[in-house]
C-alpha atoms as a PDB file:
ATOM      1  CA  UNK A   1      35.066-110.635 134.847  1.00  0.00           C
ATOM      2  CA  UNK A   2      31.705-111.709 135.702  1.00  0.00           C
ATOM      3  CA  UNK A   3      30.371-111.606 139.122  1.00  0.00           C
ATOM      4  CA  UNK A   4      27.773-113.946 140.986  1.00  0.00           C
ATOM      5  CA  UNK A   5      25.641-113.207 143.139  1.00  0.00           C
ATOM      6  CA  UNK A   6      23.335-114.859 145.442  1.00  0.00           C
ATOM      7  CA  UNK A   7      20.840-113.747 148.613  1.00  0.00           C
ATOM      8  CA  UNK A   8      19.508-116.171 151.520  1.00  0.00           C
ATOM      9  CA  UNK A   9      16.758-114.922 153.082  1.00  0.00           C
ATOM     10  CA  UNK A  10      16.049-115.135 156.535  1.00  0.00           C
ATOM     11  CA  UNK A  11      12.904-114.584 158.146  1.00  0.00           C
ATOM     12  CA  UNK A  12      13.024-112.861 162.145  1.00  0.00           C
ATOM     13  CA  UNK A  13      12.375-115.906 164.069  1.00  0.00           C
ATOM     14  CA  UNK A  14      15.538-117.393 162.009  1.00  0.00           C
ATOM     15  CA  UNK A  15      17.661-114.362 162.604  1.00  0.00           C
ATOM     16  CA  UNK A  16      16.789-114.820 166.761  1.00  0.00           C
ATOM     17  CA  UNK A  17      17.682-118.538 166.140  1.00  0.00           C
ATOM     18  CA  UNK A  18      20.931-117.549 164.588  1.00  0.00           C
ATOM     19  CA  UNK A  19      22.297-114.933 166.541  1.00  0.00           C
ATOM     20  CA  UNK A  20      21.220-116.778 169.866  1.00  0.00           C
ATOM     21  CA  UNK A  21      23.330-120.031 168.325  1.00  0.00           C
ATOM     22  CA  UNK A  22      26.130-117.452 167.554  1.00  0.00           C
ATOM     23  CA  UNK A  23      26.089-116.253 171.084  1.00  0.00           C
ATOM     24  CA  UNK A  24      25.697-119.652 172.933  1.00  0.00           C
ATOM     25  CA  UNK A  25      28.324-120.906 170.682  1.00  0.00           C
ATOM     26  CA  UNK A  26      31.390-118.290 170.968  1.00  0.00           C
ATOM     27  CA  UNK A  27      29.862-117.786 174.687  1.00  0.00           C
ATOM     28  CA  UNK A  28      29.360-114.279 174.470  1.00  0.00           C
ATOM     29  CA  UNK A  29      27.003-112.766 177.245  1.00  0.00           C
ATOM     30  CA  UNK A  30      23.173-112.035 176.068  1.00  0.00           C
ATOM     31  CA  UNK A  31      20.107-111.307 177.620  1.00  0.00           C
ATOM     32  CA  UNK A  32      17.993-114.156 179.562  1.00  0.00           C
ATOM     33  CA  UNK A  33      14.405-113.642 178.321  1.00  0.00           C
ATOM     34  CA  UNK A  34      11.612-113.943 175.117  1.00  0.00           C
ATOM     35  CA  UNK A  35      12.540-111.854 172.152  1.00  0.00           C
ATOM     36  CA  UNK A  36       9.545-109.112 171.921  1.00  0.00           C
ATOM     37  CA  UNK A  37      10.751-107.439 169.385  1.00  0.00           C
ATOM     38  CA  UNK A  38      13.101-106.776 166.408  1.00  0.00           C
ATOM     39  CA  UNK A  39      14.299-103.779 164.057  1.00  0.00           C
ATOM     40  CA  UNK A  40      16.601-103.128 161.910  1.00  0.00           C
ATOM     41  CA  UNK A  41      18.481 -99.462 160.984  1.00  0.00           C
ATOM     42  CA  UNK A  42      18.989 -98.742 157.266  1.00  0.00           C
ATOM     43  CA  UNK A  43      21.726 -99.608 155.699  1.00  0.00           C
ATOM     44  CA  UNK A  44      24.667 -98.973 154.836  1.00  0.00           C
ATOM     45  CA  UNK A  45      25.648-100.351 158.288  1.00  0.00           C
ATOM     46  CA  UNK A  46      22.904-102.671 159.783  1.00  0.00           C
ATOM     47  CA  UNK A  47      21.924-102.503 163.236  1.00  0.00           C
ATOM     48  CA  UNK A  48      19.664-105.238 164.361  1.00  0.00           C
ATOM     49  CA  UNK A  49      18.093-103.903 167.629  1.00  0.00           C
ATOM     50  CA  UNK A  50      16.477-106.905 169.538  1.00  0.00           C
ATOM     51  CA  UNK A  51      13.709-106.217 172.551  1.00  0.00           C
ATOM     52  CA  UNK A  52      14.138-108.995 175.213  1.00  0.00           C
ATOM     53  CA  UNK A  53      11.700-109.829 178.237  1.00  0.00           C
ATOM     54  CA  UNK A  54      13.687-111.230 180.835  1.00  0.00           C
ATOM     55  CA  UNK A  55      11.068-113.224 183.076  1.00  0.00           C
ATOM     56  CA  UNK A  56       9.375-111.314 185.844  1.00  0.00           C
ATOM     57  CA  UNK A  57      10.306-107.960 184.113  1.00  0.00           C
ATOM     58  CA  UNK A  58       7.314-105.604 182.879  1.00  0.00           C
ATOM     59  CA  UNK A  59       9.847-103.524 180.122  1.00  0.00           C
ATOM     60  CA  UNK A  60      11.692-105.213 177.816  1.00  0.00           C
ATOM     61  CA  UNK A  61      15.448-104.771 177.384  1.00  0.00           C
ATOM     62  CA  UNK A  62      17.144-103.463 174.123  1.00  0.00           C
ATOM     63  CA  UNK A  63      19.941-105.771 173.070  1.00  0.00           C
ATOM     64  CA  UNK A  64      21.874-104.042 169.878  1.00  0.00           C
ATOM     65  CA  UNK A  65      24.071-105.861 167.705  1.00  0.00           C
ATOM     66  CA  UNK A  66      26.328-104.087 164.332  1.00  0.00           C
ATOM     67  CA  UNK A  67      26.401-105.457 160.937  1.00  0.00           C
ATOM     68  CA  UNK A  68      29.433-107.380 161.339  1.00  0.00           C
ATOM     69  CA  UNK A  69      28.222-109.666 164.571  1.00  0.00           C
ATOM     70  CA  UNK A  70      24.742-109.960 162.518  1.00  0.00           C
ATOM     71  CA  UNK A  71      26.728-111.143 159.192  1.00  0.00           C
ATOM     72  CA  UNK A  72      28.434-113.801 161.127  1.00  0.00           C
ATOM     73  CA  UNK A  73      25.586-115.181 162.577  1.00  0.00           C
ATOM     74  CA  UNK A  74      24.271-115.866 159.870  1.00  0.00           C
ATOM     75  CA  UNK A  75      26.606-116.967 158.454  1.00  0.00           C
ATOM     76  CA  UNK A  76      27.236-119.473 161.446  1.00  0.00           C
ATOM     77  CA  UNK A  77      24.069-120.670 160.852  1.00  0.00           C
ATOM     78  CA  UNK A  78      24.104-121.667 157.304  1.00  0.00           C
ATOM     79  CA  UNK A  79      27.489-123.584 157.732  1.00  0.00           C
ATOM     80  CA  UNK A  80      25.348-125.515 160.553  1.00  0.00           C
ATOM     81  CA  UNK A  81      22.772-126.223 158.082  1.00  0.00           C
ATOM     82  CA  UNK A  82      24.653-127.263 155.661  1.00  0.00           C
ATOM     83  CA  UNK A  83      23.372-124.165 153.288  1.00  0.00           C
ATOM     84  CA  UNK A  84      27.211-124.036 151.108  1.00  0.00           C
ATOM     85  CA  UNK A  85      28.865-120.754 151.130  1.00  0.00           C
ATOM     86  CA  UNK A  86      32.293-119.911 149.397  1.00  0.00           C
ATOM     87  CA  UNK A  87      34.257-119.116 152.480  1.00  0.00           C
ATOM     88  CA  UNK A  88      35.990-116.003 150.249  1.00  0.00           C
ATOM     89  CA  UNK A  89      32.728-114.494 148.740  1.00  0.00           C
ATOM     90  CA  UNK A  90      32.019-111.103 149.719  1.00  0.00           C
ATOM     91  CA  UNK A  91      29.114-111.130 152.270  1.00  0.00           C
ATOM     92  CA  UNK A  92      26.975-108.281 152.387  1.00  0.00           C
ATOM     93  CA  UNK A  93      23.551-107.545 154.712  1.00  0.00           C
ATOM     94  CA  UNK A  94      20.574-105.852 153.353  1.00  0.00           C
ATOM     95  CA  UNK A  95      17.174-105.592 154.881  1.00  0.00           C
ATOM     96  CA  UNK A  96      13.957-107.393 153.306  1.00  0.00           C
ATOM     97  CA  UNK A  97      10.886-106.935 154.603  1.00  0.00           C
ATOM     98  CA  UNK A  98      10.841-107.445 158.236  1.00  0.00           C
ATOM     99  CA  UNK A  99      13.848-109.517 157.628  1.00  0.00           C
ATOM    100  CA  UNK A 100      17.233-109.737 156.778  1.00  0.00           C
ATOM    101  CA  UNK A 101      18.984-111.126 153.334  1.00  0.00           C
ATOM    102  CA  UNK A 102      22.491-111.962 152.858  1.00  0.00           C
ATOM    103  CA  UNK A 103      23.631-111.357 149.844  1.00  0.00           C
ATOM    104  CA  UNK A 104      26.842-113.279 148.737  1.00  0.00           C
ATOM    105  CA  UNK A 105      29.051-112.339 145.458  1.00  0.00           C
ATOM    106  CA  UNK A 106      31.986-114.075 144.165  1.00  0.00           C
ATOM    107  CA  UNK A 107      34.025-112.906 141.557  1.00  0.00           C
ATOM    108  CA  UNK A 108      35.028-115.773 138.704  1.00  0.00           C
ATOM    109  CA  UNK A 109      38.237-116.425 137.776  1.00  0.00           C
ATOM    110  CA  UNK A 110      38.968-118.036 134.324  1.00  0.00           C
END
């Protein structure tokens, strides 16, 4: 059977968007402060490690979150902008650039 496969790109001012949104959303606790900073750990299993200044502090904060909680928030934030996405597609992170793609793959029946 024939597979298809798509990647959405998201740039790191989009990811901080998302996972913040994710966060606020499911009210789960993270950081007060201004993003400084982002990296990512090769894959297989993504790590997005996110530097945060809280106000009045001189050294930021790291703030790590796995693969899975990264997936879903972006995820979360295509369903909120109305960016389709077969709910049983396999998801899948990789990194691009400085960046993160998620690469969706369905596999067609018929």
């Amino acid at each position: 059977m024939p597979t298809e496969s798509r990647s959405i790109a998201f740039s790191p001012q989009e990811i901080v968007t998302a996972v913040a949104d994710f966060h606020v959303r499911r009210k789960l606790p993270i950081p007060k402060g201004k993003v400084v900073g982002l990296e990512f750990s090769p894959p297989p299993d993504i790590e997005g490690t996110f530097q945060i200044l809280a106000d009045g502090a001189d050294t930021p904060a790291n703030f790590v979150l796995n693969s899975t909680t990264l997936a879903a928030a972006l995820v979360f934030y295509c369903i909120n902008r109305s960016i389709p996405l077969p709910a049983l597609a396999t998801k899948q992170l990789r990194r691009k650039g400085d960046g993160l793609e998620l690469v969706v793959s369905n596999m067609r029946r018929g």
